[in-house]
N, C-alpha and C. Protein backbone atom coordinates (compact mmCIF):
# COMPACT_ATOMS: atom_id res chain seq x y z
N UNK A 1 0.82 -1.19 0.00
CA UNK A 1 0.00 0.00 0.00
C UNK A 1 0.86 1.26 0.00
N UNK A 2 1.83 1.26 0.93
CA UNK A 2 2.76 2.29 0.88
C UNK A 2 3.60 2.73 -0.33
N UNK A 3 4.21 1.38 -1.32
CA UNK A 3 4.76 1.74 -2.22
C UNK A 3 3.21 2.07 -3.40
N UNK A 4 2.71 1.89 -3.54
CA UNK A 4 1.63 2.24 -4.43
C UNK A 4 1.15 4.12 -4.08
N UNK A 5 1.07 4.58 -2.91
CA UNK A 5 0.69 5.83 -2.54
C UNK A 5 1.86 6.23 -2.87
N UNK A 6 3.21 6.17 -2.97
CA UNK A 6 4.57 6.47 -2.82
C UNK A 6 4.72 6.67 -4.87
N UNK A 7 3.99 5.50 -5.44
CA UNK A 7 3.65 5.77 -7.07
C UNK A 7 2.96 6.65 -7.60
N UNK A 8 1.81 6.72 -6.82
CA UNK A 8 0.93 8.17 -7.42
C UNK A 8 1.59 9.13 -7.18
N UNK A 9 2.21 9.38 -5.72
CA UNK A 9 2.42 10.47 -5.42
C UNK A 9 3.72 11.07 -6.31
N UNK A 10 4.45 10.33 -7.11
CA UNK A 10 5.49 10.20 -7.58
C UNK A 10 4.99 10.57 -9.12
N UNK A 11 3.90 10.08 -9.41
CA UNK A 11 3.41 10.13 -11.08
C UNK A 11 2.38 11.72 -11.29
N UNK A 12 1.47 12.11 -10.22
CA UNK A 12 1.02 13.74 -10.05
C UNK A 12 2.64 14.55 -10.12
N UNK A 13 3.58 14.05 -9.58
CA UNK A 13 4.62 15.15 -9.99
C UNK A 13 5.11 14.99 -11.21
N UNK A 14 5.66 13.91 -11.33
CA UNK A 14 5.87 13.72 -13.21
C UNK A 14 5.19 14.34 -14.25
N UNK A 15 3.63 13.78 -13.80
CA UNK A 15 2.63 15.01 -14.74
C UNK A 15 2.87 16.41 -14.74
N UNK A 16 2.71 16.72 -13.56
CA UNK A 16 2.97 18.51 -13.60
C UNK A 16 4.22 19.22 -13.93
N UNK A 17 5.63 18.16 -14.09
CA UNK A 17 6.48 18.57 -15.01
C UNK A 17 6.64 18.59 -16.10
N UNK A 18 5.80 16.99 -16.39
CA UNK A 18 5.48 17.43 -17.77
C UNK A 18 4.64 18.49 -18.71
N UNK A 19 3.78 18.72 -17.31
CA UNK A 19 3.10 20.04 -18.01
C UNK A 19 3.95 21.07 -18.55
N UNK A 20 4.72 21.70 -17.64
CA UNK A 20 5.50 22.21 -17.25
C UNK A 20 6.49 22.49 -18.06
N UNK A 21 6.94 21.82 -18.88
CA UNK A 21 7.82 21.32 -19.97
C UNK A 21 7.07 22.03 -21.25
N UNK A 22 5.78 21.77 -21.41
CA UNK A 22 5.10 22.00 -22.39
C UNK A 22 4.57 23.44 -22.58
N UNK A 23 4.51 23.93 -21.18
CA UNK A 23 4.26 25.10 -21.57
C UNK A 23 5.85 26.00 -21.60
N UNK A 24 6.46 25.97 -20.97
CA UNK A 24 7.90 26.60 -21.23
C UNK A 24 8.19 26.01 -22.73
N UNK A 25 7.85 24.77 -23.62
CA UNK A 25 8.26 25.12 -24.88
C UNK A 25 6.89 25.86 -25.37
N UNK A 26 5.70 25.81 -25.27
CA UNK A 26 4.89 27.16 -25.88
C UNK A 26 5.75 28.52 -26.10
N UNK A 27 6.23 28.80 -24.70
CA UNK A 27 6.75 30.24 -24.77
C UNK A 27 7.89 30.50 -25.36
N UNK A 28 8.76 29.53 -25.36
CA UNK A 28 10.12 29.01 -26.03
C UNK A 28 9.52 29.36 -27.76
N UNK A 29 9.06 29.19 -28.33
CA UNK A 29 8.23 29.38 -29.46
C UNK A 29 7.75 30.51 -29.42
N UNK A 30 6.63 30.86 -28.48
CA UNK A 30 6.35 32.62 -28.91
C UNK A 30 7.13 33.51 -28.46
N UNK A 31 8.30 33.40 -27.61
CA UNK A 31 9.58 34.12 -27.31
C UNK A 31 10.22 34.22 -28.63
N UNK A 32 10.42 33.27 -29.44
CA UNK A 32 11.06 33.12 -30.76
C UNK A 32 10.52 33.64 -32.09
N UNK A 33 8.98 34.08 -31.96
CA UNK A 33 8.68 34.22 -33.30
C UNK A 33 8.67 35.95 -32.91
N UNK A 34 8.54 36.06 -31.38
CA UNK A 34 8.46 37.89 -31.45
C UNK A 34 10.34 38.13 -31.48
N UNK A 35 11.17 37.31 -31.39
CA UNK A 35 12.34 37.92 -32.01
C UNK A 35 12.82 38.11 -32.75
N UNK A 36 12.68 36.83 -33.52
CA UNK A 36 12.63 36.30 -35.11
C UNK A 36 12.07 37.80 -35.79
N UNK A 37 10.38 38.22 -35.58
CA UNK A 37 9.62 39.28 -36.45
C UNK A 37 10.51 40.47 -35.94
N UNK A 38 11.42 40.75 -35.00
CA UNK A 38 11.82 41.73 -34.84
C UNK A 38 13.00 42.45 -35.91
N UNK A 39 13.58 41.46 -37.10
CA UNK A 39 14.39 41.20 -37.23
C UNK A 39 15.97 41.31 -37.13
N UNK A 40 16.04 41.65 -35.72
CA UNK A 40 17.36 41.64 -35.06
C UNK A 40 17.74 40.32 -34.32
N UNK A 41 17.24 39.25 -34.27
CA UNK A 41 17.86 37.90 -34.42
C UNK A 41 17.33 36.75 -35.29
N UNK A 42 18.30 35.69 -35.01
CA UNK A 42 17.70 34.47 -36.41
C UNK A 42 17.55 33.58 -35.76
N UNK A 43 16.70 32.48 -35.89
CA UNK A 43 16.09 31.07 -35.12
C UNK A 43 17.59 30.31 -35.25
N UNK A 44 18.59 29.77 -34.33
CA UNK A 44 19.31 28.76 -33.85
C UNK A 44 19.15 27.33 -34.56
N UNK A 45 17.80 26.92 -34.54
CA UNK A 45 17.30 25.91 -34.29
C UNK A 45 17.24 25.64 -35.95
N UNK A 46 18.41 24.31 -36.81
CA UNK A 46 18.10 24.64 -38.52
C UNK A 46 16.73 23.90 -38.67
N UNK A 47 16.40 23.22 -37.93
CA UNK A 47 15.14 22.40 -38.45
C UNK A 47 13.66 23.70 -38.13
N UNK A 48 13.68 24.67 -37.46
CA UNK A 48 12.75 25.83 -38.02
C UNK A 48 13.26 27.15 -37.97
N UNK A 49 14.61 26.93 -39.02
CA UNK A 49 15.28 28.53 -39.25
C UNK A 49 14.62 28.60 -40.60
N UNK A 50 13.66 27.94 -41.46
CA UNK A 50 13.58 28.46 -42.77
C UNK A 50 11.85 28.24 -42.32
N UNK A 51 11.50 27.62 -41.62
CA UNK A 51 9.85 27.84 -41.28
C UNK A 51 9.36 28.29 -39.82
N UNK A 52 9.57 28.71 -39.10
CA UNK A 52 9.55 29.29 -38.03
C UNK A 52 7.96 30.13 -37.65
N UNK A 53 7.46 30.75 -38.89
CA UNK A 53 6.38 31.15 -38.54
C UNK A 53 5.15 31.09 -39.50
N UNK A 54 5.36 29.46 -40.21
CA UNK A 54 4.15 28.74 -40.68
C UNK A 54 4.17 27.80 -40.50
N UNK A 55 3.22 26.87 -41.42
CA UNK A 55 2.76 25.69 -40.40
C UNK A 55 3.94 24.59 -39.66
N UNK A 56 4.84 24.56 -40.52
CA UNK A 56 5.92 23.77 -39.94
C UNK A 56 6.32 24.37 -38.77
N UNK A 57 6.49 25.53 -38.08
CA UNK A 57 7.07 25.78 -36.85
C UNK A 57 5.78 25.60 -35.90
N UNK A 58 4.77 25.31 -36.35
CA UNK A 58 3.38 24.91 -35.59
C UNK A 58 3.51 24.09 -35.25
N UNK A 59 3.69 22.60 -36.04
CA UNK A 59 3.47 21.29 -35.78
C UNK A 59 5.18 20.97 -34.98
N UNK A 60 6.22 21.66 -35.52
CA UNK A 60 7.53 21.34 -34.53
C UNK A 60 7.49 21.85 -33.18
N UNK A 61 6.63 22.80 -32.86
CA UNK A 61 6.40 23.55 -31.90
C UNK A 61 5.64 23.29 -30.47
N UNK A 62 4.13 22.81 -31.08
CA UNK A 62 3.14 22.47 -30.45
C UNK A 62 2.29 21.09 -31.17
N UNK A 63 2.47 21.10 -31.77
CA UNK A 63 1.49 19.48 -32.23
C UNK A 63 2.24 18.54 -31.10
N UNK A 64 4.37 18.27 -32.24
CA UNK A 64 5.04 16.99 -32.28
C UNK A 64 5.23 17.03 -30.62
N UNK A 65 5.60 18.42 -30.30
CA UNK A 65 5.94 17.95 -28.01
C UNK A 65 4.56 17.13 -27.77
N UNK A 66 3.72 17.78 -27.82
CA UNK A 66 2.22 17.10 -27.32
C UNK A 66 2.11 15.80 -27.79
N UNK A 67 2.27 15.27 -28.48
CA UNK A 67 2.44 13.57 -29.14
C UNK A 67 3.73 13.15 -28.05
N UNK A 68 5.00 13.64 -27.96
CA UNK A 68 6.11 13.43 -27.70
C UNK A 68 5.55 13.11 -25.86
N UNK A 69 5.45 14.17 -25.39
CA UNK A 69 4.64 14.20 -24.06
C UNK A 69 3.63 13.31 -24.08
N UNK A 70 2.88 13.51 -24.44
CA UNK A 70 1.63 12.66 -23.97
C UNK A 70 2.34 10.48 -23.99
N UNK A 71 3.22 10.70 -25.06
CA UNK A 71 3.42 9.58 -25.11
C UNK A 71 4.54 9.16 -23.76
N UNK A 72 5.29 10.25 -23.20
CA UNK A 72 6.09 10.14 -22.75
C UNK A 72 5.08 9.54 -20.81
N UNK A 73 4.00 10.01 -20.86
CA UNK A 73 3.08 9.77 -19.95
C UNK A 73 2.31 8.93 -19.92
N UNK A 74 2.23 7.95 -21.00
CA UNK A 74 1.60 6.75 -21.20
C UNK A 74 2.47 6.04 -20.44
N UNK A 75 4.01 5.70 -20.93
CA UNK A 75 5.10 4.89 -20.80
C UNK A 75 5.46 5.18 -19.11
N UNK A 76 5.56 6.14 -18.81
CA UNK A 76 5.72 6.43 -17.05
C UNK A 76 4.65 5.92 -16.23
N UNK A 77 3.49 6.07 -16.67
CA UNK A 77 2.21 5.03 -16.20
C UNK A 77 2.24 3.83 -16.42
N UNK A 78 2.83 3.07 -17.18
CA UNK A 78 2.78 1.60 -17.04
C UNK A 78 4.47 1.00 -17.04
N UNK A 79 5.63 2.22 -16.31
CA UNK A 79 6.62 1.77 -15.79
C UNK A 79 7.05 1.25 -14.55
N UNK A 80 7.79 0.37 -14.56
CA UNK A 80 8.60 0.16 -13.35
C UNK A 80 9.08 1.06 -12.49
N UNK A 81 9.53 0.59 -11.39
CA UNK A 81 10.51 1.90 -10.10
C UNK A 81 11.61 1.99 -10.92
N UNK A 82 12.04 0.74 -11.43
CA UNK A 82 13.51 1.00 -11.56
C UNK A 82 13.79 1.87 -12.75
N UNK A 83 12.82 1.97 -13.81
CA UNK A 83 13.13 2.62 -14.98
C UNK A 83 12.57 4.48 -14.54
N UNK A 84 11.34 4.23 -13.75
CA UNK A 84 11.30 5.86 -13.31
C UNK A 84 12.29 6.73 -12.78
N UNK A 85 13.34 6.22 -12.58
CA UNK A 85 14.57 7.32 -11.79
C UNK A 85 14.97 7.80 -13.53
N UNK A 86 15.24 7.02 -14.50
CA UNK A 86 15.68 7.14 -15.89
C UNK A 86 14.94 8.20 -16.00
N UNK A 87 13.82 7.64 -16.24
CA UNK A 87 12.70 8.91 -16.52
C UNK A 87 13.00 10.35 -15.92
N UNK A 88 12.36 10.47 -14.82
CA UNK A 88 12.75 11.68 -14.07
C UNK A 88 14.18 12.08 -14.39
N UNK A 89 15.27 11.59 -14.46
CA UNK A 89 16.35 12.16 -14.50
C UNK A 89 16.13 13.15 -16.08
N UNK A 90 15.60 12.39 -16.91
CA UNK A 90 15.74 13.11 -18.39
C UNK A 90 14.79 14.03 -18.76
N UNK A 91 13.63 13.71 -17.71
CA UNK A 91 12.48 15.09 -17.51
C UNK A 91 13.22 16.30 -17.28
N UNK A 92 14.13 16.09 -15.88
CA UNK A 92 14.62 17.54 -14.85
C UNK A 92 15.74 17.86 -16.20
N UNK A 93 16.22 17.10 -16.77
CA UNK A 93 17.36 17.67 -17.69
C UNK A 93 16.66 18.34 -18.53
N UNK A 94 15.48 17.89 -19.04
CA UNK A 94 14.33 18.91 -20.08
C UNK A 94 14.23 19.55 -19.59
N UNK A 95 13.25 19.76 -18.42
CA UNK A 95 12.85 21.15 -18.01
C UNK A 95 14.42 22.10 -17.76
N UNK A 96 15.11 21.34 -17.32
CA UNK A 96 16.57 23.09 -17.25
C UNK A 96 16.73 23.02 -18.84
N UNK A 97 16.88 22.14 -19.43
CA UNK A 97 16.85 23.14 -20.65
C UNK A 97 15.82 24.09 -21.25
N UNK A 98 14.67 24.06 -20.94
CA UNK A 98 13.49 25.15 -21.41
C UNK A 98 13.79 25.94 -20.40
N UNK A 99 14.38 25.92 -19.62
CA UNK A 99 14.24 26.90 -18.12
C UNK A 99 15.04 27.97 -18.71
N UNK A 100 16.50 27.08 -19.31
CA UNK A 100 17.52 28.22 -19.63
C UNK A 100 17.33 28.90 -20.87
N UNK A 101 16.95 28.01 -22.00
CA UNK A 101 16.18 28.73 -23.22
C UNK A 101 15.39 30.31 -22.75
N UNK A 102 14.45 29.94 -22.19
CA UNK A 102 13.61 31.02 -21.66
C UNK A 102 14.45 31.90 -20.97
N UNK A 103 15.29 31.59 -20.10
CA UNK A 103 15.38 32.70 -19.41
C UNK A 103 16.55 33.54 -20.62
N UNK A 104 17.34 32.85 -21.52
CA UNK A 104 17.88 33.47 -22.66
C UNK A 104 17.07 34.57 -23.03
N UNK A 105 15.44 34.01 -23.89
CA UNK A 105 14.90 34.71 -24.33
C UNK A 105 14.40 35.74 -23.63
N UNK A 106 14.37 36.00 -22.47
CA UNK A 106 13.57 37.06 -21.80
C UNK A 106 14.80 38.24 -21.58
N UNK A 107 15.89 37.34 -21.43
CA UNK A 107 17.09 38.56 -21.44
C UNK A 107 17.43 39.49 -22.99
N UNK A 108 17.31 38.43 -23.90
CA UNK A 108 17.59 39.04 -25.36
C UNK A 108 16.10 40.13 -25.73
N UNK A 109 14.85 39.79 -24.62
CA UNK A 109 13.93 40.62 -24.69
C UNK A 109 13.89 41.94 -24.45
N UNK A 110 14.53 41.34 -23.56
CA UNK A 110 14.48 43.09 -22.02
C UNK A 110 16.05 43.37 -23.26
N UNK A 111 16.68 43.19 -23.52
CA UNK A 111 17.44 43.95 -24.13
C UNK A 111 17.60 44.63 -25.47
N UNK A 112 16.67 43.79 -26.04
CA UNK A 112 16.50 44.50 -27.13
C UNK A 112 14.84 46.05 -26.51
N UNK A 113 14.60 45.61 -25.81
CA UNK A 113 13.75 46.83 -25.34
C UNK A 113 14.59 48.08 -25.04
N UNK A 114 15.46 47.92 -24.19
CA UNK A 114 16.21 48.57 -23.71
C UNK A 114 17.09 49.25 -24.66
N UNK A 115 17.41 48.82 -26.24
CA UNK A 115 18.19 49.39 -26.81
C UNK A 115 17.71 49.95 -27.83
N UNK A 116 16.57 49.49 -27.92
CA UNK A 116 15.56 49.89 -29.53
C UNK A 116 14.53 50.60 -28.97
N UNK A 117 14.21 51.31 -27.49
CA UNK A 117 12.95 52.19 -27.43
C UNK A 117 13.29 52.62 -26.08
């Protein structure tokens, strides 16, 4: 009973990072297309440096994570203990990378504010 309460309680946090994940790449994306339109920087990223703000930077953006995620939450629901530490470890490595993305973009924000108005 204990390890089972010790699973949920373990899989509500997984979820909410994975949320979590998903919305920091939303903004990761609309951080990018208001810099991109600014045109004082260029998308990093070559797989949407030539589509970035049609449908292909849609579906790389927000469709394929949401398939990617959702699937990634099927597989954590019908995992083992021993493979969930795997898991979690490569979640927390996702989320610092959207963490640091973002906080990139909010600095290249505030600075281009700061120098253009």
């Amino acid at each position: 009973m204990k390890k089972t309460l010790i699973s949920l309680v373990s899989r509500n946090k997984f979820d909410r990072i994975l949320i979590l994940i998903y919305i920091l790449n939303i903004f990761d994306y609309l951080f990018t297309l208001v810099l991109v339109s600014s045109g004082l920087f260029i998308e990093a990223n070559p797989f949407l440096s030539t589509d970035i703000q049609g449908i292909g930077g849609f579906i790389l953006k927000f469709a394929l994570p949401l398939i990617l995620l959702s699937y990634l939450h099927i597989r954590f629901s019908v995992s083992t203990v021993k493979s969930e530490n795997a898991v979690k470890i490569l979640l927390y490595l996702m989320l610092s990378y959207y963490v640091i993305i973002n906080a990139f973009h909010v600095f290249w924000l505030c600075w281009a504010v700061v120098m253009f108005i």
